[in-house]
C-alpha atoms as a PDB file:
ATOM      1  CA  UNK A   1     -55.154 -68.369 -22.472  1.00  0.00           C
ATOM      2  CA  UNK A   2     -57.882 -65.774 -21.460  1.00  0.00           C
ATOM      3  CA  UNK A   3     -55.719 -63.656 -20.440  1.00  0.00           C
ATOM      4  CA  UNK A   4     -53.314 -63.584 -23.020  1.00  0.00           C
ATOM      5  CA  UNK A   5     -56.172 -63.698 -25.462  1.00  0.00           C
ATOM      6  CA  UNK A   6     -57.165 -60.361 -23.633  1.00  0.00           C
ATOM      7  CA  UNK A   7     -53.637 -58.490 -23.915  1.00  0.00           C
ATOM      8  CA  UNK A   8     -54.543 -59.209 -27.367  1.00  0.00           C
ATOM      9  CA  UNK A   9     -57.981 -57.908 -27.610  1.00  0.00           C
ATOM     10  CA  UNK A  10     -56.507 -54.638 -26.352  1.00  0.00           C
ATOM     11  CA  UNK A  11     -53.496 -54.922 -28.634  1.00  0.00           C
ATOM     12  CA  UNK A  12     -55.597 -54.974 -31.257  1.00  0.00           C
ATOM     13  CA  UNK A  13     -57.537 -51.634 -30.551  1.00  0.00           C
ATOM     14  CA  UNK A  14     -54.403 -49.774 -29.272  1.00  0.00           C
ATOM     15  CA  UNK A  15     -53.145 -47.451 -32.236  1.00  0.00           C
ATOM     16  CA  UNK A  16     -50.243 -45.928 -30.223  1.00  0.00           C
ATOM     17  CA  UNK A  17     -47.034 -47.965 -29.913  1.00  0.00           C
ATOM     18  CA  UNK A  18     -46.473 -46.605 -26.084  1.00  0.00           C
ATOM     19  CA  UNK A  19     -49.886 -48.026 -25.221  1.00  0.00           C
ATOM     20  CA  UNK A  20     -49.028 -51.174 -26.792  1.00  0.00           C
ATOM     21  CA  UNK A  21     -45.123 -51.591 -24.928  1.00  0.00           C
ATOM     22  CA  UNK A  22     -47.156 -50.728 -21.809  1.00  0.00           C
ATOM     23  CA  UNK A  23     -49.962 -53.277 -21.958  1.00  0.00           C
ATOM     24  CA  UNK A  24     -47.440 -55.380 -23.179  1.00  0.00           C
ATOM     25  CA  UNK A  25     -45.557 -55.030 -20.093  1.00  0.00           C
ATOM     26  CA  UNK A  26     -48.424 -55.010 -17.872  1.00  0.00           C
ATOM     27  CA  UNK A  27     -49.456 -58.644 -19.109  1.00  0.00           C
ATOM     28  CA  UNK A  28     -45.602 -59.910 -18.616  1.00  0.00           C
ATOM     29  CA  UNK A  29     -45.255 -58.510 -14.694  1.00  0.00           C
ATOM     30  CA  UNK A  30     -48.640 -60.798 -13.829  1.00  0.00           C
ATOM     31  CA  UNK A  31     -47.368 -64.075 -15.140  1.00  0.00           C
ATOM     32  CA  UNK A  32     -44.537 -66.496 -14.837  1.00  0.00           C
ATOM     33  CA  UNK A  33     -41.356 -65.530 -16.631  1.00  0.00           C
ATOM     34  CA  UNK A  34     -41.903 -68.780 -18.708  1.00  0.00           C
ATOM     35  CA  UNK A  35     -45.160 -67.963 -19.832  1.00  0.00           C
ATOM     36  CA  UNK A  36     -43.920 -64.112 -20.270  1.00  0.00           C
ATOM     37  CA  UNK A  37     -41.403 -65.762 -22.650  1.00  0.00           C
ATOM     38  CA  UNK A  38     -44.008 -67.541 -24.365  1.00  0.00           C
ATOM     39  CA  UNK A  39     -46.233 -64.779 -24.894  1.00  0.00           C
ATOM     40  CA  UNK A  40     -43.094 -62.572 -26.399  1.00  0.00           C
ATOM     41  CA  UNK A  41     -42.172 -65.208 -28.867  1.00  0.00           C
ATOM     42  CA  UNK A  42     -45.969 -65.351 -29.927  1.00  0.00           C
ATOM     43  CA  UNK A  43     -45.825 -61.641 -30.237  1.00  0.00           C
ATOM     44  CA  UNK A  44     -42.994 -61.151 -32.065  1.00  0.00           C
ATOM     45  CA  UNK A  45     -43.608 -63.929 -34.487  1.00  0.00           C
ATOM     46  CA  UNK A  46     -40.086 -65.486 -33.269  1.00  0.00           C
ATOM     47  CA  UNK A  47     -41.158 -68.623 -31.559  1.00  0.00           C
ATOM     48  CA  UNK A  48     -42.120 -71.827 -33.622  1.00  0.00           C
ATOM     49  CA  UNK A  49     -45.161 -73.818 -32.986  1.00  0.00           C
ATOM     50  CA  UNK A  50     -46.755 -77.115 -34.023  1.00  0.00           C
ATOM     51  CA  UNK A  51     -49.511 -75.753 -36.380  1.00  0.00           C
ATOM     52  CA  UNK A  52     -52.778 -77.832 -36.909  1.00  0.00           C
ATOM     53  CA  UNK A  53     -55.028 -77.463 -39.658  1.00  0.00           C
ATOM     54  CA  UNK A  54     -58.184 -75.427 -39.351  1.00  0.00           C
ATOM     55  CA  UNK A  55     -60.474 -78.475 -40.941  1.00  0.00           C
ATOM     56  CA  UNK A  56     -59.705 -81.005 -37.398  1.00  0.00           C
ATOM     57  CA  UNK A  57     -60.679 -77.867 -35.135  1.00  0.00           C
ATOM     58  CA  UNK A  58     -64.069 -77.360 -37.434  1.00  0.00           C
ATOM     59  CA  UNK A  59     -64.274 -81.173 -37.320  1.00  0.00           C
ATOM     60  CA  UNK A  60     -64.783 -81.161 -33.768  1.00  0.00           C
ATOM     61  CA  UNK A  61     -66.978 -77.895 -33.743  1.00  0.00           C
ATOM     62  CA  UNK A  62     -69.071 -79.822 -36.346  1.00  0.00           C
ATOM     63  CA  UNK A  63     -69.438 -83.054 -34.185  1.00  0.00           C
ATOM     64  CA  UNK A  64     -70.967 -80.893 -31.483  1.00  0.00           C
ATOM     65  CA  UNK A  65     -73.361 -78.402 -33.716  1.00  0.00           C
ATOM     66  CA  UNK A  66     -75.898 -79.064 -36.215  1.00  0.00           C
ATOM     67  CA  UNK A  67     -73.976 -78.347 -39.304  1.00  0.00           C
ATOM     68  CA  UNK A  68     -76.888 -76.549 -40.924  1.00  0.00           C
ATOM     69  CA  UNK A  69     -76.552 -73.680 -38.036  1.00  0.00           C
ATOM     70  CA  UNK A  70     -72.596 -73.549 -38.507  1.00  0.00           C
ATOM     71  CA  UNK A  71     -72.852 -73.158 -42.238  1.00  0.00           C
ATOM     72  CA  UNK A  72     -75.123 -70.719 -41.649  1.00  0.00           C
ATOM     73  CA  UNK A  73     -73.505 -68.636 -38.727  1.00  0.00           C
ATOM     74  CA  UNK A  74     -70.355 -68.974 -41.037  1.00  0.00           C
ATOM     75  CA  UNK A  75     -71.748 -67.501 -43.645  1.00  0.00           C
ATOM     76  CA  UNK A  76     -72.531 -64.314 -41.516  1.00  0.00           C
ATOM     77  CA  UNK A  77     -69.456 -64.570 -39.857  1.00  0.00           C
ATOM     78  CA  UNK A  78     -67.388 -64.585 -42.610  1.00  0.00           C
ATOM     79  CA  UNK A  79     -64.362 -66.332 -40.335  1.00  0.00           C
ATOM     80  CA  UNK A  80     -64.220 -70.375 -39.310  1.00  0.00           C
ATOM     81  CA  UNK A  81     -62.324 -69.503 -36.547  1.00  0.00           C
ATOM     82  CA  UNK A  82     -64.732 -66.791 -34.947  1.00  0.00           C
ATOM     83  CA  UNK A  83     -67.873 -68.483 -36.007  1.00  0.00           C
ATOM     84  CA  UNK A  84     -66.272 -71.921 -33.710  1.00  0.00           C
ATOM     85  CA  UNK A  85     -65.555 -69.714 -30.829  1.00  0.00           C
ATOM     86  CA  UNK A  86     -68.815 -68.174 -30.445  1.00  0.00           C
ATOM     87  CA  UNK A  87     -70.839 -70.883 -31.175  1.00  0.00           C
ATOM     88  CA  UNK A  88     -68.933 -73.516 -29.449  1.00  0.00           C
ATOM     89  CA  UNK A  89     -70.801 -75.512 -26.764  1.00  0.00           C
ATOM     90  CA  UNK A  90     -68.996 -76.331 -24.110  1.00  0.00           C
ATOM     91  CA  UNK A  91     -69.436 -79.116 -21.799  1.00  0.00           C
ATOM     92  CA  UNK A  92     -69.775 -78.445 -17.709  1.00  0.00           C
ATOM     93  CA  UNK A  93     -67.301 -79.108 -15.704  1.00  0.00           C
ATOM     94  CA  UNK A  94     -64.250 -77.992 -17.606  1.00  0.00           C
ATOM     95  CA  UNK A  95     -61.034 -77.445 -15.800  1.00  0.00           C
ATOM     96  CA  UNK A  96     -59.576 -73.644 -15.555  1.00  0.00           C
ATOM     97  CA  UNK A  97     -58.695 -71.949 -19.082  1.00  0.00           C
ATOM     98  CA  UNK A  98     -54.404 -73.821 -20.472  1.00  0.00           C
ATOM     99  CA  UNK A  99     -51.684 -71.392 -19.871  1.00  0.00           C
ATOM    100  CA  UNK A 100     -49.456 -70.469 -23.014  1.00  0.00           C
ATOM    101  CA  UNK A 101     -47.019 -72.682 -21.468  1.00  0.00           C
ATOM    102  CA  UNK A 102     -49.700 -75.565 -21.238  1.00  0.00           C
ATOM    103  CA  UNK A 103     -50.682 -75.598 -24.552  1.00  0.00           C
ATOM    104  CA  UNK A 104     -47.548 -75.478 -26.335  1.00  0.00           C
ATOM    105  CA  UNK A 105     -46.353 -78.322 -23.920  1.00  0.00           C
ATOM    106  CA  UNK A 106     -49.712 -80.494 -24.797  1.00  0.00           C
ATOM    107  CA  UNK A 107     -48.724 -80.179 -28.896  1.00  0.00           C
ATOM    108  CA  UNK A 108     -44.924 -81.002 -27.976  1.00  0.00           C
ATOM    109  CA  UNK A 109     -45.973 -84.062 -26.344  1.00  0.00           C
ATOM    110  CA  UNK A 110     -49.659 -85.155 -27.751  1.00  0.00           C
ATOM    111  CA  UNK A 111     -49.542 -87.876 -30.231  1.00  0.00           C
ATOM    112  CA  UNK A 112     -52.150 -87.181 -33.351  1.00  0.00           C
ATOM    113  CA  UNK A 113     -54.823 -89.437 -31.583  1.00  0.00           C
ATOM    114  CA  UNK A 114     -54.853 -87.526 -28.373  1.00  0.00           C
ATOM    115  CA  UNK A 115     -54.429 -84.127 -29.351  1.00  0.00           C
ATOM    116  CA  UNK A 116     -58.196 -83.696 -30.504  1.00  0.00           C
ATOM    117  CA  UNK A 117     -59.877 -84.705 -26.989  1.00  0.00           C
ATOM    118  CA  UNK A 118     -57.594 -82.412 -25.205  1.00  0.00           C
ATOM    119  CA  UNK A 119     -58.214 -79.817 -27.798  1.00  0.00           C
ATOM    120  CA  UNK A 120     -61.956 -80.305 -27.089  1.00  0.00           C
ATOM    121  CA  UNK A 121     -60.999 -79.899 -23.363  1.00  0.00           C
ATOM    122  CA  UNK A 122     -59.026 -76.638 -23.936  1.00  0.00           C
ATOM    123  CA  UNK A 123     -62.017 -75.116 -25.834  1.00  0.00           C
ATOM    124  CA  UNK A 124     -64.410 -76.128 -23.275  1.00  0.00           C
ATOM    125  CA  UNK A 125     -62.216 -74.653 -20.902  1.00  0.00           C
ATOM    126  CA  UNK A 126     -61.742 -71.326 -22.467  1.00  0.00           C
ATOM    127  CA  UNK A 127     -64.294 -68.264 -22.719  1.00  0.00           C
ATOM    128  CA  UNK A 128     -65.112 -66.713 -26.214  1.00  0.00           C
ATOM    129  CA  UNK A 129     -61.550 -64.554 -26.819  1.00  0.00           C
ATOM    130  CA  UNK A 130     -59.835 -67.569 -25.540  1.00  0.00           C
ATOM    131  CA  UNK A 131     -60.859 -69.952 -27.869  1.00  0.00           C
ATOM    132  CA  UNK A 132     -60.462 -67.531 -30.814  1.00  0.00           C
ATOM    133  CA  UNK A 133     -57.111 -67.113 -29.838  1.00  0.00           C
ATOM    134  CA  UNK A 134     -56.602 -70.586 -28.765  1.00  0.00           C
ATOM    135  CA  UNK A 135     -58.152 -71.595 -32.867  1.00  0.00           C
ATOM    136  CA  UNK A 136     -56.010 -68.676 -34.159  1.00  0.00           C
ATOM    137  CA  UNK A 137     -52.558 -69.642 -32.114  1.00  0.00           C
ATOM    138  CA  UNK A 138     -52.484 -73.405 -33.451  1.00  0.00           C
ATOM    139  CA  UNK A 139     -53.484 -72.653 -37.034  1.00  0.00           C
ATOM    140  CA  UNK A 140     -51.577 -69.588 -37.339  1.00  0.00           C
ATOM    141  CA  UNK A 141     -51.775 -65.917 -37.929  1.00  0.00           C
ATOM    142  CA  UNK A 142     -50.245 -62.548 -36.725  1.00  0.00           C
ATOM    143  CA  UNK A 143     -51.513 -61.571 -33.592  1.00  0.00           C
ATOM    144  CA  UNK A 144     -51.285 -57.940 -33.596  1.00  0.00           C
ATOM    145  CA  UNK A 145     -53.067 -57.545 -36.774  1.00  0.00           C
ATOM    146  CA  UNK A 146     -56.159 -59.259 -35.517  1.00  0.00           C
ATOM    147  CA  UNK A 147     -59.265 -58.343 -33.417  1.00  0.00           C
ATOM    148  CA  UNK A 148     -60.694 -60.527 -31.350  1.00  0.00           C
ATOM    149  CA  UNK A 149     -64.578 -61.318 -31.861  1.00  0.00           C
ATOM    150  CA  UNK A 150     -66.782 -59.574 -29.278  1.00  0.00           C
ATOM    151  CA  UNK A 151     -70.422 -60.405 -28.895  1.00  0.00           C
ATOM    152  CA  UNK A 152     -73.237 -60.704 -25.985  1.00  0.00           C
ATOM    153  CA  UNK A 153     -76.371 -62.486 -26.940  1.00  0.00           C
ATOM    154  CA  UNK A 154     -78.263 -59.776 -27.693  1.00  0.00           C
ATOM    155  CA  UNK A 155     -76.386 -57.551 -29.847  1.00  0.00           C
ATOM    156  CA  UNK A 156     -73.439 -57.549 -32.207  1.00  0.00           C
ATOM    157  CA  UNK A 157     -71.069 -55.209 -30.471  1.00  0.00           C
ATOM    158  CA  UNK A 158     -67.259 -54.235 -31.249  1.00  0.00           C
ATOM    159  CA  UNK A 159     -63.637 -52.663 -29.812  1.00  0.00           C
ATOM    160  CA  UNK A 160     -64.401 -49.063 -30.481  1.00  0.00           C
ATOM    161  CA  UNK A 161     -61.196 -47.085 -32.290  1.00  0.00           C
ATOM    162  CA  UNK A 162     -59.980 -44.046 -31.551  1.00  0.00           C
ATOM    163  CA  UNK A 163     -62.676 -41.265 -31.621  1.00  0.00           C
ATOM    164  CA  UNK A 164     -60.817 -39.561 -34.633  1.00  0.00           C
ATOM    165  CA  UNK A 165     -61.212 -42.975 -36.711  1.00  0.00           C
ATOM    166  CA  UNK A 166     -64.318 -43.852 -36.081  1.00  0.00           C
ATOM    167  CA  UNK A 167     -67.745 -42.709 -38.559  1.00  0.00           C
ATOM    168  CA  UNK A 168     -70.201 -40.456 -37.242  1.00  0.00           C
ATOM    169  CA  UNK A 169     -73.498 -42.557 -35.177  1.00  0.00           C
ATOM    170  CA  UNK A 170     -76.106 -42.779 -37.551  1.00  0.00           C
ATOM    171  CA  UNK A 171     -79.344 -44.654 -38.684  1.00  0.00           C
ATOM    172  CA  UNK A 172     -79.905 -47.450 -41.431  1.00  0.00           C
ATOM    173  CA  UNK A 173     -83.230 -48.759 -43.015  1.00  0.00           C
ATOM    174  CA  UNK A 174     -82.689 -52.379 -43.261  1.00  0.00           C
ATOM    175  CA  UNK A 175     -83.742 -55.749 -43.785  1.00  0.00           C
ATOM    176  CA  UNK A 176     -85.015 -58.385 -41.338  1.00  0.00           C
ATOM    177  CA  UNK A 177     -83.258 -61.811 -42.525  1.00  0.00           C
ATOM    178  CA  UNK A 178     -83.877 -63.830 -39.087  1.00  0.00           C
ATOM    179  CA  UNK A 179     -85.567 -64.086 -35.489  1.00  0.00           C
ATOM    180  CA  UNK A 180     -83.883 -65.941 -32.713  1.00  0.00           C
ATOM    181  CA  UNK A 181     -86.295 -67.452 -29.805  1.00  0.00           C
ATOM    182  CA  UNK A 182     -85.064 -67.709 -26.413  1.00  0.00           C
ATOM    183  CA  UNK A 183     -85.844 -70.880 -24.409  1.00  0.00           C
ATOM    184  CA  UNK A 184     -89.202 -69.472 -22.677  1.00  0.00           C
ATOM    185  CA  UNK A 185     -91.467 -67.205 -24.149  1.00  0.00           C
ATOM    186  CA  UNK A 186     -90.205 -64.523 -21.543  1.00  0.00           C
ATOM    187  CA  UNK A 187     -86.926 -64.289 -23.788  1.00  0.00           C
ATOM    188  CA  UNK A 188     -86.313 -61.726 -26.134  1.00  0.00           C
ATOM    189  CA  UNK A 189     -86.305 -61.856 -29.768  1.00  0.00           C
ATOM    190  CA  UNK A 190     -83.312 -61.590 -31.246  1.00  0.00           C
ATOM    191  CA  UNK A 191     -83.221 -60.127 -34.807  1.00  0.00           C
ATOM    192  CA  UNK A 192     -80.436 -60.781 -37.625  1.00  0.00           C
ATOM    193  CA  UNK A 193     -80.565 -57.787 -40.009  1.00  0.00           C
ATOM    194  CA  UNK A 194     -79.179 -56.522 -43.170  1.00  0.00           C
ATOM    195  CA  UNK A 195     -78.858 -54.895 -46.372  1.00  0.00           C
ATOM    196  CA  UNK A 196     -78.399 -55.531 -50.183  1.00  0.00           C
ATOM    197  CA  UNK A 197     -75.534 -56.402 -51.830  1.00  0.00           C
ATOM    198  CA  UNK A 198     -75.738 -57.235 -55.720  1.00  0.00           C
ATOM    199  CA  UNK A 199     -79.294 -57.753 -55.232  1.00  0.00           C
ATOM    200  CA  UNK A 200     -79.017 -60.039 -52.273  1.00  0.00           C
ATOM    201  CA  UNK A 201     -79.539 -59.575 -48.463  1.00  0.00           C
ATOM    202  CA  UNK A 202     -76.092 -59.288 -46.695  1.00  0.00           C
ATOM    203  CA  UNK A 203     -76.326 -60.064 -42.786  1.00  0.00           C
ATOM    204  CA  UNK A 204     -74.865 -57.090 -40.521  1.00  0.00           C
ATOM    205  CA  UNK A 205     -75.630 -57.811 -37.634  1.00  0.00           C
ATOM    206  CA  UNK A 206     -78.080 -58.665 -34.489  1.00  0.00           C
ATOM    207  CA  UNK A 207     -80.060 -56.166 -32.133  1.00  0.00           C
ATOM    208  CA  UNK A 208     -82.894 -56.996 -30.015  1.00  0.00           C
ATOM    209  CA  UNK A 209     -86.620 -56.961 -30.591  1.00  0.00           C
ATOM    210  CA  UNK A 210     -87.818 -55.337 -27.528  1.00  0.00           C
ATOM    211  CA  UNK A 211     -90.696 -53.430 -27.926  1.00  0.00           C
ATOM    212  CA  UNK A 212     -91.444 -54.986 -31.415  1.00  0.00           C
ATOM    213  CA  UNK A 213     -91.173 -58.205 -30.017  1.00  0.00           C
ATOM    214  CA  UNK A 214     -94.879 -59.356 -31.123  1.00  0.00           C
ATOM    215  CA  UNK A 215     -95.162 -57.425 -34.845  1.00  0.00           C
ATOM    216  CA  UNK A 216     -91.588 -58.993 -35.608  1.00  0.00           C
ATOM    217  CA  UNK A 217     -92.662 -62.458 -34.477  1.00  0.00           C
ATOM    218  CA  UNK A 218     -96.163 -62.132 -36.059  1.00  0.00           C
ATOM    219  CA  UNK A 219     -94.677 -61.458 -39.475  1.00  0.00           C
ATOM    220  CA  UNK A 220     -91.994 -64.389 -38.806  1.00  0.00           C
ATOM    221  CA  UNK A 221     -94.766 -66.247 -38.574  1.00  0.00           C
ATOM    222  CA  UNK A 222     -96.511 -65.323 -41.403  1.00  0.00           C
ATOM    223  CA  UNK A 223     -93.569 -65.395 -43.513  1.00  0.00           C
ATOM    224  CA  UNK A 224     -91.171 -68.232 -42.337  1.00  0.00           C
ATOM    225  CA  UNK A 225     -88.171 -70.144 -44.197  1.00  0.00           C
ATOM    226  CA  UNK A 226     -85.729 -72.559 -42.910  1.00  0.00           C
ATOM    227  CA  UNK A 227     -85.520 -73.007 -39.480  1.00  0.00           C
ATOM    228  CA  UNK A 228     -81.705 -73.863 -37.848  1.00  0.00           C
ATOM    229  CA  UNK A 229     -82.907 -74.798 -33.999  1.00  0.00           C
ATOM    230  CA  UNK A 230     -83.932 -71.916 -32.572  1.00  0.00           C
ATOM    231  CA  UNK A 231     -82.877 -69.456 -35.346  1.00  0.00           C
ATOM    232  CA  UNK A 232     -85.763 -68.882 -38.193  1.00  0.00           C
ATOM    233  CA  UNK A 233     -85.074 -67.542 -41.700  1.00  0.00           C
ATOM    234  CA  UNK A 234     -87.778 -64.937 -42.268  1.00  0.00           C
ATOM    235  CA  UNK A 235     -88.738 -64.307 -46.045  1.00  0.00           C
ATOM    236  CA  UNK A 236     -86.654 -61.225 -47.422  1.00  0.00           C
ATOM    237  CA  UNK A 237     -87.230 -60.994 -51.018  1.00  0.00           C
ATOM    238  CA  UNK A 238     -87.834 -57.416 -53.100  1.00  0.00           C
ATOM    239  CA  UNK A 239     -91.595 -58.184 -53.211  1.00  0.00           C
ATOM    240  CA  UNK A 240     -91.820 -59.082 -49.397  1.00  0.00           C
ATOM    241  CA  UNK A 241     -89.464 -58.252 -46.436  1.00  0.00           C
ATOM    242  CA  UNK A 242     -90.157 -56.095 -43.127  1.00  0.00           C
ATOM    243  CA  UNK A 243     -87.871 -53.035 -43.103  1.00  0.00           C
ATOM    244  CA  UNK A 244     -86.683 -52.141 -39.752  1.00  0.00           C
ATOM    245  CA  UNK A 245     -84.367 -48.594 -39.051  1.00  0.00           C
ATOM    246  CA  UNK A 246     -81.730 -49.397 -36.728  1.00  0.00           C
ATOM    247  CA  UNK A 247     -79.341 -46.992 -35.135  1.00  0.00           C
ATOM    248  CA  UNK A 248     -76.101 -47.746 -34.099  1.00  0.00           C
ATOM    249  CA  UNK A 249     -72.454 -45.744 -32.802  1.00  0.00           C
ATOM    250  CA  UNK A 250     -70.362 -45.853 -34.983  1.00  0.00           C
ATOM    251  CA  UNK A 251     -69.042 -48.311 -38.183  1.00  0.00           C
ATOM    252  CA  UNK A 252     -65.791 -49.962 -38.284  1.00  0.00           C
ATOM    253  CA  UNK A 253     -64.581 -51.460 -40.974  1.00  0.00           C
ATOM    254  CA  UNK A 254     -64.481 -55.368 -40.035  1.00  0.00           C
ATOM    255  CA  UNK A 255     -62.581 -57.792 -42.631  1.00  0.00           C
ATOM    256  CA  UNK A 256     -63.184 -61.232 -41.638  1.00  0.00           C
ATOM    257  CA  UNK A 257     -67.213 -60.823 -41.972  1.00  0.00           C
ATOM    258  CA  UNK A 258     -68.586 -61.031 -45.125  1.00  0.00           C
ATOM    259  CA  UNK A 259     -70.241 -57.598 -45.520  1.00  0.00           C
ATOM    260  CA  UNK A 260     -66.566 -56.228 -44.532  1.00  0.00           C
ATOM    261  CA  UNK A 261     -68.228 -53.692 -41.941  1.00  0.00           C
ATOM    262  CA  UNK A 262     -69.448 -54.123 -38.295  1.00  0.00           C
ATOM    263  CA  UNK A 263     -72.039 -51.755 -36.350  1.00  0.00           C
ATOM    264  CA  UNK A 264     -70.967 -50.695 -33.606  1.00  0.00           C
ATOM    265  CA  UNK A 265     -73.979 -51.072 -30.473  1.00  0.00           C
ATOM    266  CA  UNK A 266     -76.746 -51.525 -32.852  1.00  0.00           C
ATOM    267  CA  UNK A 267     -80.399 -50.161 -31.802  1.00  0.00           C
ATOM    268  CA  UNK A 268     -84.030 -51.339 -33.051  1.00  0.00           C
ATOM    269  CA  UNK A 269     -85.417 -47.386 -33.188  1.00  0.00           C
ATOM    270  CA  UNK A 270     -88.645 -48.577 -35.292  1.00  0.00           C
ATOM    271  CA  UNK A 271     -90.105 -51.014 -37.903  1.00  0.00           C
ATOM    272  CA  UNK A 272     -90.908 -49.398 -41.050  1.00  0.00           C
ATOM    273  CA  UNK A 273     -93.644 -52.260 -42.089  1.00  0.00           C
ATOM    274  CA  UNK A 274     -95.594 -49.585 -45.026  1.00  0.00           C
ATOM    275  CA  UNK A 275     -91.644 -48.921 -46.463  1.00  0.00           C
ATOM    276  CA  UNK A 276     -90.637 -51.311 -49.666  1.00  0.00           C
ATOM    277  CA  UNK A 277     -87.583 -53.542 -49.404  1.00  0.00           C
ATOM    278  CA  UNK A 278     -86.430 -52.041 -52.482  1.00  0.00           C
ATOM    279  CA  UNK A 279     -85.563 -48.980 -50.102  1.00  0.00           C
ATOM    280  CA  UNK A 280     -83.581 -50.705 -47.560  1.00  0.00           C
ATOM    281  CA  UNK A 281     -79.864 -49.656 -47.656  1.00  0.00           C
ATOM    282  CA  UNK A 282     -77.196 -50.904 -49.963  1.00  0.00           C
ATOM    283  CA  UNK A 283     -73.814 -52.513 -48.985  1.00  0.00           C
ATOM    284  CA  UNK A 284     -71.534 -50.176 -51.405  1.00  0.00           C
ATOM    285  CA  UNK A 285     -73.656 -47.076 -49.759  1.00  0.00           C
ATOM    286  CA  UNK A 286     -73.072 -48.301 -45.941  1.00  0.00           C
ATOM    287  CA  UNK A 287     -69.219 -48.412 -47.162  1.00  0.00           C
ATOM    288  CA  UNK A 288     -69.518 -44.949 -47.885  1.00  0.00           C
ATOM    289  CA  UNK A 289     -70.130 -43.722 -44.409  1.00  0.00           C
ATOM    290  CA  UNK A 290     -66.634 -45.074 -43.075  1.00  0.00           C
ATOM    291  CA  UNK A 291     -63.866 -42.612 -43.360  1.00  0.00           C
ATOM    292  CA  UNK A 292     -62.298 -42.449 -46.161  1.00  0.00           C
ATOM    293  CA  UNK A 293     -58.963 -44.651 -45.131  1.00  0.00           C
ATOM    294  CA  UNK A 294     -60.991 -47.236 -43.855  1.00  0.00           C
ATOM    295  CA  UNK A 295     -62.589 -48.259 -47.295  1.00  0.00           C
ATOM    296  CA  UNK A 296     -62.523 -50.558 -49.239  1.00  0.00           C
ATOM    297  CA  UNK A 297     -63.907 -51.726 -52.351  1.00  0.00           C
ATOM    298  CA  UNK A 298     -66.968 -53.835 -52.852  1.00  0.00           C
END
């Protein structure tokens, strides 16, 4: 499933139809010709599987999670099924990542009782892209339309298009919305930023602290809201909010996160702590800097 969730990754990114019959056929040469088969049918949208519904896989991502964090990472996600796959905690000693092959085989022949714990298993089993693709197989979707989430834990990153699509690198004043503690106080901070939209903060994404670890944390502190495990809401209101300018590669335009836009290799370049919030960069303004066939409206 890692692999195939891979091919798909790249599928996803690949703009030029040779590239894609070539990866294609790159992915079918290292596998059995029954799991080739498999991943051709998937493909091509001809071969039939037993669907589940999305609410028993967020059932059992909800079991394991406090469901104040997954509402929350949902909400910045914008997507059930990439918000489970990221977050999801799996359990050591899984077995190796299901082939295709396994996993259709396990819904053929699972009654409705089993099926969840061997679900559970598969996910445990399976790295990030996996389990998105694992969520995205059994609920359904078209594969070649969709990218595939990719994110470290320090920094909201993304499958870079071609040169020619892509928006220039550039620099946005924005809003810090949350800190994220590591386990010792060696860790880094990790900061959730973003802008207005319709007079609200809108999440973007993440980038590290470094530097600013202590100034950031100090006006967490100071200025604290809810508090998800390790992740703290930090007050961003007109009147009070630390502005931060953070540089990043490129934009792409992102559909199944709420703000509708992803960063590509966000930077921290410097807090702006004497700049009002009511500066900070707007949503329908960030659109803007995409090319102009990658907008949309907001």
């Amino acid at each position: 499933m890692n692999r195939f969730a891979e091919l798909m990754d790249r599928l996803a990114s690949a703009n030029d139809p040779e590239l894609k019959q070539r990866l294609r056929a790159d992915y079918t040469s290292g596998v059995s010709e029954a799991e080739s088969k498999i991943a051709q049918g998937i493909l091509n949208r001809t071969l039939k599987i037993r669907r589940l519904k999305l609410p028993l896989v967020r059932g059992l991502a909800e079991s394991r999670l406090d469901p104040v964090l997954f509402a929350l990472s949902l909400k910045y996600v914008g997507d059930a099924a990439e918000t489970i796959a990221l977050l999801w905690p799996a359990r050591h000693g899984a077995n190796r990542a299901p082939s295709l092959a396994e996993v259709l085989d396990g819904l053929s022949t699972l009654g409705r009782s089993e099926l969840p714990k061997r679900l559970e298993a598969w996910l445990d089993a399976c790295d990030a892209k996996g389990r998105w693709a694992l969520i995205k197989l059994l609920t359904g979707f078209i594969p070649s339309d969709e990218a595939l989430p990719t994110k470290n834990s320090e920094q909201q990153t993304g499958t870079l298009l071609p040169a020619q699509e892509r928006s220039q690198p550039g620099r946005v004043e924005a809003l810090l919305m949350y800190v994220e503690h590591g386990r010792s106080r060696s860790s880094d901070l990790i900061c959730t930023f973003g802008v207005w939209d319709k007079g609200q903060p809108t999440p973007l994404a993440k980038v590290s602290a470094g530097q600013w670890r202590e100034q950031i944390s100090a006006f967490a502190s100071a200025h604290p809201g809810r508090r998800f495990g390790p992740v703290t809401e930090v007050t961003c209101t007109p009147d009070i909010a630390l502005m931060l300018e953070v540089e990043y590669e490129s934009l792409q335009p992102s559909p199944r996160r709420k703000s509708g836009v992803s960063l590509i290799r966000p930077k921290l370049s410097r807090l702006l702590p004497d700049r009002p919030a009511s500066s900070a960069a707007t949503l329908p303004d960030l659109l803007l800097r995409l090319p102009a066939h990658q907008r949309r409206a907001k």
